[in-house]
PDB file of N, CA and C in Angstrom:
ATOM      1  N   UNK A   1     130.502  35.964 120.536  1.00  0.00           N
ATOM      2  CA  UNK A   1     129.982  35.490 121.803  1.00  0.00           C
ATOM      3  C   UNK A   1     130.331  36.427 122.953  1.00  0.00           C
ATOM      4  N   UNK A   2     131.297  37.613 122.598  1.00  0.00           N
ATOM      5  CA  UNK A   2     131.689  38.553 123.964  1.00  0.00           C
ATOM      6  C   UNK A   2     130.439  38.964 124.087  1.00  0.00           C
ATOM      7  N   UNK A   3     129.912  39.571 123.144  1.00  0.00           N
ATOM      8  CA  UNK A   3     128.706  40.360 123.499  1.00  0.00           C
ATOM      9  C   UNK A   3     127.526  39.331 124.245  1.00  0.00           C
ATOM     10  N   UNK A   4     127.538  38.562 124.307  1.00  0.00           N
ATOM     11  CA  UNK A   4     126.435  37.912 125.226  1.00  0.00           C
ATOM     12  C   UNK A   4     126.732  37.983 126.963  1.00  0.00           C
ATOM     13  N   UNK A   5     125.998  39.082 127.492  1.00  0.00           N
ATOM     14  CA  UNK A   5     126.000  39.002 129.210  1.00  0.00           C
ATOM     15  C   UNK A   5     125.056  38.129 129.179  1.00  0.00           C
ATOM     16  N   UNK A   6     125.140  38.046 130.817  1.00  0.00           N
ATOM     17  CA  UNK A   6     124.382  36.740 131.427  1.00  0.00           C
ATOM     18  C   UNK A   6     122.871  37.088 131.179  1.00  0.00           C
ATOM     19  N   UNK A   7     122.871  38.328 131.474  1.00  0.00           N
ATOM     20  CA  UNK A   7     120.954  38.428 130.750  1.00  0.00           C
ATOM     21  C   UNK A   7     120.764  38.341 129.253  1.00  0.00           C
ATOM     22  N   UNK A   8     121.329  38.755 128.362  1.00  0.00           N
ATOM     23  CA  UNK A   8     120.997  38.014 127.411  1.00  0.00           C
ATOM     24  C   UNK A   8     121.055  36.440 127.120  1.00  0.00           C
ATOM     25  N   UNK A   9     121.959  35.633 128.036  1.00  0.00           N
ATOM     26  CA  UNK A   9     121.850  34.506 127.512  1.00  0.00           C
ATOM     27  C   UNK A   9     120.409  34.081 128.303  1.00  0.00           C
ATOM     28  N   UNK A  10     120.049  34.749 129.366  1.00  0.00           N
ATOM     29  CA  UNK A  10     118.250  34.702 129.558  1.00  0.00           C
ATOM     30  C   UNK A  10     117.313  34.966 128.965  1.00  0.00           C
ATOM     31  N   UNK A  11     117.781  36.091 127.980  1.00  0.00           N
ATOM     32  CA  UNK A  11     116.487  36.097 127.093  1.00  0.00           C
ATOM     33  C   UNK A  11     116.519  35.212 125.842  1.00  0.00           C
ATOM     34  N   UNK A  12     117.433  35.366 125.503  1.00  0.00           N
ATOM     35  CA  UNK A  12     117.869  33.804 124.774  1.00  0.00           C
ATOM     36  C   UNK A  12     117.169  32.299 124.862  1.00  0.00           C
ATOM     37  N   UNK A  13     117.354  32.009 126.089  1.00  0.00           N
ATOM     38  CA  UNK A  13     116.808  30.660 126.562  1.00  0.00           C
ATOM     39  C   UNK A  13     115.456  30.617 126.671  1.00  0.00           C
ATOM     40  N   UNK A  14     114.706  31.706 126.713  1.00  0.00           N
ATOM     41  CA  UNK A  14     113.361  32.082 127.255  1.00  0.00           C
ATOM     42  C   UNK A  14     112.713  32.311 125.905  1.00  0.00           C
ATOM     43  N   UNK A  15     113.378  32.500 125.076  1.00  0.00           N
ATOM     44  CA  UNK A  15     112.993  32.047 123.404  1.00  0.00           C
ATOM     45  C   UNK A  15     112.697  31.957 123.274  1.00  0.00           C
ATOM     46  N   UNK A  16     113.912  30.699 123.260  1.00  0.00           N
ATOM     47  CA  UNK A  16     113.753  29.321 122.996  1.00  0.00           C
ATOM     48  C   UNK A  16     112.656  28.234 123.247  1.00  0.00           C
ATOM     49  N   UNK A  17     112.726  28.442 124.989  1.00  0.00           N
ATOM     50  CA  UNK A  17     111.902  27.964 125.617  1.00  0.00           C
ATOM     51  C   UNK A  17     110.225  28.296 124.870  1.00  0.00           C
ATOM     52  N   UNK A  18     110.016  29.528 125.037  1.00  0.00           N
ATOM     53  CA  UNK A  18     109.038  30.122 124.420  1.00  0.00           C
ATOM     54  C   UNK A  18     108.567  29.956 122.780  1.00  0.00           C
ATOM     55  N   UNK A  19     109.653  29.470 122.061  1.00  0.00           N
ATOM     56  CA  UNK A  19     108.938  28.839 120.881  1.00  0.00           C
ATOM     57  C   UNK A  19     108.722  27.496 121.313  1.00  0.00           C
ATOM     58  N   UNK A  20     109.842  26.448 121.614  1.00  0.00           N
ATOM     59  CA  UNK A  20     109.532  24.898 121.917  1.00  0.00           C
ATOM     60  C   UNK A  20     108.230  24.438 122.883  1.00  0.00           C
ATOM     61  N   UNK A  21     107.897  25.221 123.725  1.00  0.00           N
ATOM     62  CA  UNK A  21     107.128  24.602 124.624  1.00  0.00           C
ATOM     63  C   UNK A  21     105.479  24.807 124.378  1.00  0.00           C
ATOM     64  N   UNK A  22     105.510  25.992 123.728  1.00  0.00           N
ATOM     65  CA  UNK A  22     104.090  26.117 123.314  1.00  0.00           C
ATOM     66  C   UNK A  22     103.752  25.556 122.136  1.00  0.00           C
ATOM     67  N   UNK A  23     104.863  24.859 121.124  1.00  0.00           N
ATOM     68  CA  UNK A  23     104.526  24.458 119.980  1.00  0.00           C
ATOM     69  C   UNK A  23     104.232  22.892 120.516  1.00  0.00           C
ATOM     70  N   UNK A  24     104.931  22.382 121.689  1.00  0.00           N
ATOM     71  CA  UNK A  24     104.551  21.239 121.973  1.00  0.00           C
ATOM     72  C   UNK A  24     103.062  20.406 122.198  1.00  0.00           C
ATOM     73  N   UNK A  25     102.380  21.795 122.715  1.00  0.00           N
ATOM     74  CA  UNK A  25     101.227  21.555 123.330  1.00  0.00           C
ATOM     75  C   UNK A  25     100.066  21.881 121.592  1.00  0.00           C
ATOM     76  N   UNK A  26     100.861  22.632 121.022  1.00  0.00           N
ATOM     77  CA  UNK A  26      99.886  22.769 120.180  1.00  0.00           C
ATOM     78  C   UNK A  26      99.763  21.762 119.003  1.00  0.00           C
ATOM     79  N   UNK A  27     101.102  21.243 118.925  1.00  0.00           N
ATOM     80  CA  UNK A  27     100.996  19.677 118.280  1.00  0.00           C
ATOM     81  C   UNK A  27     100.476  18.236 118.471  1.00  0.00           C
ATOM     82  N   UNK A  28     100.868  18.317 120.025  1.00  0.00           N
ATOM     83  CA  UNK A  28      99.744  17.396 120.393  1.00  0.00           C
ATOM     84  C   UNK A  28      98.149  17.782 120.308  1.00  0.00           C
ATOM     85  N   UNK A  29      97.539  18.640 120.220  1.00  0.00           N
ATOM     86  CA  UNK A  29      96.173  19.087 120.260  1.00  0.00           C
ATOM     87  C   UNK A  29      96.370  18.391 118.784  1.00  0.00           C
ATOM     88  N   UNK A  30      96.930  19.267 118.014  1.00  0.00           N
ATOM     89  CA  UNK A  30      96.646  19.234 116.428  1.00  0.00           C
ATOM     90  C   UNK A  30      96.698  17.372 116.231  1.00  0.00           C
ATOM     91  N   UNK A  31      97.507  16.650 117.164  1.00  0.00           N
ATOM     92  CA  UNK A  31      97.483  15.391 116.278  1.00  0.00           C
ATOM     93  C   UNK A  31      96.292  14.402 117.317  1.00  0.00           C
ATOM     94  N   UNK A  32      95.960  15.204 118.021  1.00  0.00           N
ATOM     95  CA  UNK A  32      94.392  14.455 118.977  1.00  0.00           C
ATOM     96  C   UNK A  32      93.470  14.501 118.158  1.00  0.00           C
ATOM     97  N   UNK A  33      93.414  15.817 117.648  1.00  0.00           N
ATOM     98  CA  UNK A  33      91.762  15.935 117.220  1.00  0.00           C
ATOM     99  C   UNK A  33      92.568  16.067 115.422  1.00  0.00           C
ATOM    100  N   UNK A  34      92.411  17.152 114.923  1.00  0.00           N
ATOM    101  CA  UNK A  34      91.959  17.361 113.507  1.00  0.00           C
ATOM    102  C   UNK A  34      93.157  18.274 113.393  1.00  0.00           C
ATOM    103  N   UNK A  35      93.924  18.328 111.854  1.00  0.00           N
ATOM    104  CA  UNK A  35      94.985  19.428 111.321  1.00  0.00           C
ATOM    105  C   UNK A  35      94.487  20.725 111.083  1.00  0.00           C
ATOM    106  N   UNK A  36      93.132  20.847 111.398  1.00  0.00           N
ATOM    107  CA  UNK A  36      92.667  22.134 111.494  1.00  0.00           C
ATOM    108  C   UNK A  36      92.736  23.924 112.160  1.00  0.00           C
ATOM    109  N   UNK A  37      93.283  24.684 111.621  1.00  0.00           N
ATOM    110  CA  UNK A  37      93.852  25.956 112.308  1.00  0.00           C
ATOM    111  C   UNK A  37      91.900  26.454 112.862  1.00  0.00           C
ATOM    112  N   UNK A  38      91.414  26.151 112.695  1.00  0.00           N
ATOM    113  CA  UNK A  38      89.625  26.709 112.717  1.00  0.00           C
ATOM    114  C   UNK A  38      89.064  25.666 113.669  1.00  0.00           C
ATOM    115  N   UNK A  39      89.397  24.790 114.198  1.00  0.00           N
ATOM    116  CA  UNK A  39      88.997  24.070 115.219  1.00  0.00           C
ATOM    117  C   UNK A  39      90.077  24.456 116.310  1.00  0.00           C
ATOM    118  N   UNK A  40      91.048  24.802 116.036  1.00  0.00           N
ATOM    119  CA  UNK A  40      91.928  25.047 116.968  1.00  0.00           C
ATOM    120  C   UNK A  40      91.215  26.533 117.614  1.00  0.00           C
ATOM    121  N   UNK A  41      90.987  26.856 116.231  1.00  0.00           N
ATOM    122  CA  UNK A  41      90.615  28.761 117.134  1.00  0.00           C
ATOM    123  C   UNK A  41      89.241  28.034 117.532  1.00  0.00           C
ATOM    124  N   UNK A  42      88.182  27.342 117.246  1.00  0.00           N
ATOM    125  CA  UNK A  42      87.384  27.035 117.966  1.00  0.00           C
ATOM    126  C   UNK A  42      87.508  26.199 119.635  1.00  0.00           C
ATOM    127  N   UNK A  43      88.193  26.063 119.580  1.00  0.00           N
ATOM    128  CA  UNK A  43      89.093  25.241 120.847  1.00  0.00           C
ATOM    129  C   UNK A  43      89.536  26.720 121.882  1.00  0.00           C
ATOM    130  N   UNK A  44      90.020  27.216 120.931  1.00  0.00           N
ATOM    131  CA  UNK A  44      90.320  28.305 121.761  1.00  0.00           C
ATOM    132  C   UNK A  44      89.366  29.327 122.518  1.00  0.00           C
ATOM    133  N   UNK A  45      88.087  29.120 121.902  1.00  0.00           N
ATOM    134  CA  UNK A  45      86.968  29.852 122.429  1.00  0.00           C
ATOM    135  C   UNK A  45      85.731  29.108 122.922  1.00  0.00           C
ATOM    136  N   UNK A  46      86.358  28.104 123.454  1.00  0.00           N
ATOM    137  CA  UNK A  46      85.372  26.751 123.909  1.00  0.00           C
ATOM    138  C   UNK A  46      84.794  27.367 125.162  1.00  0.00           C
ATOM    139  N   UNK A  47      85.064  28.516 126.500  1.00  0.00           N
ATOM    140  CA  UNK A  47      84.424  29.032 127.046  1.00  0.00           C
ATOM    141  C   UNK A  47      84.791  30.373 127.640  1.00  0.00           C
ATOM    142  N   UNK A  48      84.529  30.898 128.872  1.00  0.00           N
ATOM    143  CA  UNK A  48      84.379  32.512 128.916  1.00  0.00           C
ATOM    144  C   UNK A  48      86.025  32.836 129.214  1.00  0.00           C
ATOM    145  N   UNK A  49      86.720  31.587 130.019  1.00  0.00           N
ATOM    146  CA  UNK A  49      88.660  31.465 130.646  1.00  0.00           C
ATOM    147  C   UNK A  49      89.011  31.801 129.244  1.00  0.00           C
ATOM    148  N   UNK A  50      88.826  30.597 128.322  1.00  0.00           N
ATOM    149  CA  UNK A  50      89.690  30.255 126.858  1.00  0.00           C
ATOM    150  C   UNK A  50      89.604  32.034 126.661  1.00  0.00           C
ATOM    151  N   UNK A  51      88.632  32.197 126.475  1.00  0.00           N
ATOM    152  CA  UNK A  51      88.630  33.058 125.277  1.00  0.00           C
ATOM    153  C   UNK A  51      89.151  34.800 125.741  1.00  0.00           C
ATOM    154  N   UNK A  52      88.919  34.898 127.307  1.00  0.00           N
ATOM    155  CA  UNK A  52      89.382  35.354 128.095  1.00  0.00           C
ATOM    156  C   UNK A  52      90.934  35.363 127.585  1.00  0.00           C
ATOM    157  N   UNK A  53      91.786  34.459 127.692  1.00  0.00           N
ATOM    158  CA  UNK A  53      92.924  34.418 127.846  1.00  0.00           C
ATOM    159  C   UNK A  53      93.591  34.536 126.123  1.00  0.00           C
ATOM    160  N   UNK A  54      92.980  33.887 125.484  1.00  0.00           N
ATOM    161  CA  UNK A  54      93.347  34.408 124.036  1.00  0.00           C
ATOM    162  C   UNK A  54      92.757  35.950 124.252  1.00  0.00           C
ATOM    163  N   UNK A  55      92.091  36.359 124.465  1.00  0.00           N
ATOM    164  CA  UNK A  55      92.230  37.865 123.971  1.00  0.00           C
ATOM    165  C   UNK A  55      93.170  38.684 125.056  1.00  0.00           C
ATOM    166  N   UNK A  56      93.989  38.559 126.196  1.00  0.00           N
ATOM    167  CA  UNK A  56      94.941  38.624 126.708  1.00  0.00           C
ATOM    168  C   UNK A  56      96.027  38.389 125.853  1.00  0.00           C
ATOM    169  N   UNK A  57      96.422  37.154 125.582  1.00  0.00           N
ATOM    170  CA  UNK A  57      97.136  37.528 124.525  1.00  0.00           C
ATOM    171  C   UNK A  57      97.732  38.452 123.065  1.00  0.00           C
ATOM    172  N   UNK A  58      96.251  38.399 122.691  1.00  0.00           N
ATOM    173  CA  UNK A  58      95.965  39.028 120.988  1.00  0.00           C
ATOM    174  C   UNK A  58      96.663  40.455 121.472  1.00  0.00           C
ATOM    175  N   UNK A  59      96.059  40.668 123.144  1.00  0.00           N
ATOM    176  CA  UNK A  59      96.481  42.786 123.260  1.00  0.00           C
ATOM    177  C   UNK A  59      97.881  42.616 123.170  1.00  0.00           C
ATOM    178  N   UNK A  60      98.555  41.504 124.485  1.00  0.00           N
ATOM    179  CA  UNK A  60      99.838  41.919 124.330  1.00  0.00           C
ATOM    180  C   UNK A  60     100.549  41.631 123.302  1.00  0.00           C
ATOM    181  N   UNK A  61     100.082  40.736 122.467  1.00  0.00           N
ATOM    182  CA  UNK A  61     100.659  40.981 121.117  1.00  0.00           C
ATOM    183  C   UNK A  61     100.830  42.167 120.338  1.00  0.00           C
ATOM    184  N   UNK A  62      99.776  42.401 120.430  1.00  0.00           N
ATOM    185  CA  UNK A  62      99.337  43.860 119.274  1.00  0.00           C
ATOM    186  C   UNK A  62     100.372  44.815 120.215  1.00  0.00           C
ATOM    187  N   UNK A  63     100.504  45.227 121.004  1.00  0.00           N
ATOM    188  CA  UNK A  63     101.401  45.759 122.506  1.00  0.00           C
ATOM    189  C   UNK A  63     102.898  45.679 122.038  1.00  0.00           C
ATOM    190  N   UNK A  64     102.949  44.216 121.839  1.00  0.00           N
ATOM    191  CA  UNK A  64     104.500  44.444 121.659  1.00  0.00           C
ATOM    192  C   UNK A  64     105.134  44.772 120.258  1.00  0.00           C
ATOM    193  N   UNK A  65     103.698  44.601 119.226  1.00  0.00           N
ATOM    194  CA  UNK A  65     104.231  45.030 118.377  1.00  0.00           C
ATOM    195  C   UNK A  65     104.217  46.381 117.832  1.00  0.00           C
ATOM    196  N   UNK A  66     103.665  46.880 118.384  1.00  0.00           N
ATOM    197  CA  UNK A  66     103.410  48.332 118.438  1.00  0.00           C
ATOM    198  C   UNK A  66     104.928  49.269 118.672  1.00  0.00           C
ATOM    199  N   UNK A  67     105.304  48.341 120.385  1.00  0.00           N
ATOM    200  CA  UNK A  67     106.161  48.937 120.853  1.00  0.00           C
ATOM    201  C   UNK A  67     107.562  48.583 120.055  1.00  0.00           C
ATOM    202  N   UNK A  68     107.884  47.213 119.254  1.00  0.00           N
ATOM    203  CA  UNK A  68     108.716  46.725 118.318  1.00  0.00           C
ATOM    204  C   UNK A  68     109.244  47.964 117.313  1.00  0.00           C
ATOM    205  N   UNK A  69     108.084  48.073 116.584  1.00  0.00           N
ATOM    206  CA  UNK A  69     107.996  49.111 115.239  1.00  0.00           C
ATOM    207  C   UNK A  69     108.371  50.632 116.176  1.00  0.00           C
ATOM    208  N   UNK A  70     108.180  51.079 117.278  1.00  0.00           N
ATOM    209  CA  UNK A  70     108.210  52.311 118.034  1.00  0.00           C
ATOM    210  C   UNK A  70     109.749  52.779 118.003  1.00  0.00           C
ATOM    211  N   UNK A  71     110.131  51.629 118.742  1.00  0.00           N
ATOM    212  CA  UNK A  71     111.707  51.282 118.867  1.00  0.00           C
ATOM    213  C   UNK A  71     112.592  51.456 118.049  1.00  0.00           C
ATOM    214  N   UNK A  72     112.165  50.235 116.896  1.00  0.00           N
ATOM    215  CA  UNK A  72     112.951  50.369 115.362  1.00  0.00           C
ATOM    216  C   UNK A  72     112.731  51.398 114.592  1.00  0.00           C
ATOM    217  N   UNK A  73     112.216  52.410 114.920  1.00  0.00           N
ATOM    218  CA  UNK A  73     111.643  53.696 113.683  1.00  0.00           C
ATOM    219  C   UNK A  73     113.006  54.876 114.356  1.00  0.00           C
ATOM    220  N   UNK A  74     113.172  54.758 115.779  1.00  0.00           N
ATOM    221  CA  UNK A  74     114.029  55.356 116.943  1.00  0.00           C
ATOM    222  C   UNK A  74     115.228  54.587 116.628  1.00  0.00           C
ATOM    223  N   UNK A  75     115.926  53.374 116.962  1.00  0.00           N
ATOM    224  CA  UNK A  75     117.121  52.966 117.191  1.00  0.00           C
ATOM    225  C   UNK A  75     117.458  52.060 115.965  1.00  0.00           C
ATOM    226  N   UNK A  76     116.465  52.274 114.856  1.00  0.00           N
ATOM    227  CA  UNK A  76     116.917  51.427 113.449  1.00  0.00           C
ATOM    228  C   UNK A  76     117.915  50.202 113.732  1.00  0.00           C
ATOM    229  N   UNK A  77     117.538  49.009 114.734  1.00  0.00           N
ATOM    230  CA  UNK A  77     117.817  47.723 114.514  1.00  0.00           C
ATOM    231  C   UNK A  77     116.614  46.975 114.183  1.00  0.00           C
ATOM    232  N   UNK A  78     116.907  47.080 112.928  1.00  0.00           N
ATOM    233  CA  UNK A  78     116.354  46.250 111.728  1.00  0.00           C
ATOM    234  C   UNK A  78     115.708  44.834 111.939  1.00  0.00           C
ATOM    235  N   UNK A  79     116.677  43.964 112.605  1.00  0.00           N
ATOM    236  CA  UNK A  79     116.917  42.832 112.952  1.00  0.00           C
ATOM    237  C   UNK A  79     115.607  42.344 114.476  1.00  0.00           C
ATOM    238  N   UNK A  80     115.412  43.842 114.881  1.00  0.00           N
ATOM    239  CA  UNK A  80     114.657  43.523 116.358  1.00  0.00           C
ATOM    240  C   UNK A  80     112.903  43.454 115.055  1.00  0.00           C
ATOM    241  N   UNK A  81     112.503  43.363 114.100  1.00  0.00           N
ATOM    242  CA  UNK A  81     111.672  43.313 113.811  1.00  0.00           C
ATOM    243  C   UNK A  81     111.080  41.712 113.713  1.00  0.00           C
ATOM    244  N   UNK A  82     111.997  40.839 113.958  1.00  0.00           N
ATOM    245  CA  UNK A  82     111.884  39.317 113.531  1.00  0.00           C
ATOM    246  C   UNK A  82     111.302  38.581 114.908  1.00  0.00           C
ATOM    247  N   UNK A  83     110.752  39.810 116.098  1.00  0.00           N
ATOM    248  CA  UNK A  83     110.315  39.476 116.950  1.00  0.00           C
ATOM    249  C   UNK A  83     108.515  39.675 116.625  1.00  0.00           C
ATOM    250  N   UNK A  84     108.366  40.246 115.395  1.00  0.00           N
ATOM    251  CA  UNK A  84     107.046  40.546 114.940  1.00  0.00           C
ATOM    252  C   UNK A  84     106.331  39.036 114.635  1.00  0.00           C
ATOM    253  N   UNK A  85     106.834  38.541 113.567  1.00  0.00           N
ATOM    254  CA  UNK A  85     106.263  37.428 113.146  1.00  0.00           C
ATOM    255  C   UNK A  85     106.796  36.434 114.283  1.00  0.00           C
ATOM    256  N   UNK A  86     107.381  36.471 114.650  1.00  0.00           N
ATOM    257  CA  UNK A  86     107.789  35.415 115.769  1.00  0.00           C
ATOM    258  C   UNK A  86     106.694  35.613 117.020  1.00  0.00           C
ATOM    259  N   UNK A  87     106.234  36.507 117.310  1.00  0.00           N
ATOM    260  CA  UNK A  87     104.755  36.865 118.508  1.00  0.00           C
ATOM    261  C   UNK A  87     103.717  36.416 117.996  1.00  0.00           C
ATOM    262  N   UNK A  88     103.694  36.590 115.844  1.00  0.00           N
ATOM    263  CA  UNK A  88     102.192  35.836 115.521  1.00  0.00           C
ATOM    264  C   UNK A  88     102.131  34.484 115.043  1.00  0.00           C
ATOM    265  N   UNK A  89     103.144  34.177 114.574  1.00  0.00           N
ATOM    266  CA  UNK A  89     103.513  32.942 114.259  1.00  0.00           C
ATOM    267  C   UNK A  89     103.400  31.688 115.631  1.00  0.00           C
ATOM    268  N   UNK A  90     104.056  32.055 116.891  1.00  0.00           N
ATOM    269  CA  UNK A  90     104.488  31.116 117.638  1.00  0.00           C
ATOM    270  C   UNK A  90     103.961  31.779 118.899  1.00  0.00           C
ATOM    271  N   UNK A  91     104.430  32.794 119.432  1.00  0.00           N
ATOM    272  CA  UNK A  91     103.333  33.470 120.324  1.00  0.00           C
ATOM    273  C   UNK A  91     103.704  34.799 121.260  1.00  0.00           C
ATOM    274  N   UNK A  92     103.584  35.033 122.533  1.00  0.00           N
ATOM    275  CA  UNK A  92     103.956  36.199 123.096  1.00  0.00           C
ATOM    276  C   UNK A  92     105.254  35.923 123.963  1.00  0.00           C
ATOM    277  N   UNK A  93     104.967  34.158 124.202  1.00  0.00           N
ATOM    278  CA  UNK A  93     106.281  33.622 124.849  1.00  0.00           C
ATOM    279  C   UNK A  93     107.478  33.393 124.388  1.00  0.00           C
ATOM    280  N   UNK A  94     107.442  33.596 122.574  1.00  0.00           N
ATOM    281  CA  UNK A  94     108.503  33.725 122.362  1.00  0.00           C
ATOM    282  C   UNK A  94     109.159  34.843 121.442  1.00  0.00           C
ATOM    283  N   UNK A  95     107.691  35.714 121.028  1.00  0.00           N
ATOM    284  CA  UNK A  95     108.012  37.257 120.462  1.00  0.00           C
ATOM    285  C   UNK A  95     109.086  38.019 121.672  1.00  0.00           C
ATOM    286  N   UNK A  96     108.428  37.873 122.858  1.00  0.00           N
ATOM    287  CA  UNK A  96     108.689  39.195 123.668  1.00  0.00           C
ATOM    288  C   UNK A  96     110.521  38.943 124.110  1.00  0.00           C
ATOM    289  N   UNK A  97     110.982  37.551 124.644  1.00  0.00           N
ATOM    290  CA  UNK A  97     112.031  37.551 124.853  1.00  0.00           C
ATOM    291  C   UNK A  97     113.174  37.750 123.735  1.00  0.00           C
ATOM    292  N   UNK A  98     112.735  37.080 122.351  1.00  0.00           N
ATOM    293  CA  UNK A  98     113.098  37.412 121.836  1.00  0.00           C
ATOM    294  C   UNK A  98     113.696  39.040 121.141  1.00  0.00           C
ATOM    295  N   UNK A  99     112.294  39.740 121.499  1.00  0.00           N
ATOM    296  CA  UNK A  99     112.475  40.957 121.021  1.00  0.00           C
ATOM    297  C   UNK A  99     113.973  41.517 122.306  1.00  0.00           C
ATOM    298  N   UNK A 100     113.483  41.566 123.448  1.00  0.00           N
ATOM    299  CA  UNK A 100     114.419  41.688 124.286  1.00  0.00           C
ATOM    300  C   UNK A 100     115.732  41.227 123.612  1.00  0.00           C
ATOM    301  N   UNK A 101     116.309  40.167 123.751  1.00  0.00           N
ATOM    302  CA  UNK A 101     117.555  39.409 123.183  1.00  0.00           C
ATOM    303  C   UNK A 101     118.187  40.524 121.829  1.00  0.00           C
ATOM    304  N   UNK A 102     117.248  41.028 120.938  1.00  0.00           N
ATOM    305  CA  UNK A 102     117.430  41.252 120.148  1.00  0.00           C
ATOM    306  C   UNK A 102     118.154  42.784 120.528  1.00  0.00           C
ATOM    307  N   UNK A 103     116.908  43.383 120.708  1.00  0.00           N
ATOM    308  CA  UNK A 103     117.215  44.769 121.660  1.00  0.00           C
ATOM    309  C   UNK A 103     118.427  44.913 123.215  1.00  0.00           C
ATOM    310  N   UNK A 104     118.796  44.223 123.562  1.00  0.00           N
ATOM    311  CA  UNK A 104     119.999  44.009 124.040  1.00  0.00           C
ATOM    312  C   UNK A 104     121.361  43.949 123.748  1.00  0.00           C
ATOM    313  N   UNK A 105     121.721  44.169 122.467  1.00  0.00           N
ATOM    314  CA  UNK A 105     122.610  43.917 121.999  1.00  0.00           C
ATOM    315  C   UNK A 105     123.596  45.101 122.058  1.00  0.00           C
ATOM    316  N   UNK A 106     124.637  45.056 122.396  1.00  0.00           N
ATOM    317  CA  UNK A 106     125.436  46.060 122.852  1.00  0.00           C
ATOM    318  C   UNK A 106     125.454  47.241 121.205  1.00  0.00           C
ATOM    319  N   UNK A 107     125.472  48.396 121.539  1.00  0.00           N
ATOM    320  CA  UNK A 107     125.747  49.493 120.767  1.00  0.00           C
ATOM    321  C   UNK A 107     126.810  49.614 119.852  1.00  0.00           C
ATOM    322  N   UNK A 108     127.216  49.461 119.260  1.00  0.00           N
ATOM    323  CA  UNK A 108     128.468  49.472 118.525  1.00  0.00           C
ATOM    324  C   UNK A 108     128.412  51.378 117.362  1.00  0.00           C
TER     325      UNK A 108
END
C-alpha cells in the first residue's frame, strides 16, 4: 500500500467507478427490453447522436489500445495489458483509468 500516492488512489476509484456505473445502465437496458447483445448494438445505433457517440468511443478505444501495446513493447509491464480487455469488455471509462493506475506504479 506505500506505493499508492494520492493519484493513483484516483485512478483507482475512477475504475472502479468506470466499470460499476456503466454496467449499471447497461443492465437495466438489458433487463427492460431483451438479453440480447444485437439489440443492444441496435439500440446503440437508433440515431445520428447514438451512433455518433459509439463510434467516438470504438476510436478511443482502438487509441488506447494501440497506445497500451506501444508502452508495454517499451516499459514491459505486462500487467498494464489487462487494461485491453477491460476497454472492450466494459468500456473506455474503465480501460483508460485503469490503464493509468496500472502504468503508475512506481519503478522498482
Amino acid at each position: 500500500m506505500k506505493d499508492m500516492t494520492p493519484l493513483r488512489w484516483v485512478w483507482a476509484a475512477l475504475a472502479v467507478w468506470g466499470a460499476i456505473h456503466p454496467m449499471w445502465w447497461f443492465v437495466a437496458w438489458f433487463q427492460e427490453n431483451t438479453w440480447s447483445i444485437m439489440a443492444m448494438v441496435d439500440a446503440w445505433h437508433a440515431n445520428a447522436a447514438t451512433s455518433g457517440l459509439v463510434w467516438d468511443l470504438t476510436i478511443a478505444a482502438v487509441t488506447l489500445t494501440v497506445w497500451v501495446v506501444a508502452e508495454v513493447a517499451v516499459r514491459r509491464n505486462w500487467i498494464a495489458l489487462l487494461a485491453i480487455p477491460a476497454t472492450f469488455c466494459i468500456g473506455v471509462s474503465c480501460g483508460l483509468p485503469l490503464y493509468l493506475f496500472l502504468r503508475s506504479k512506481p519503478v522498482r
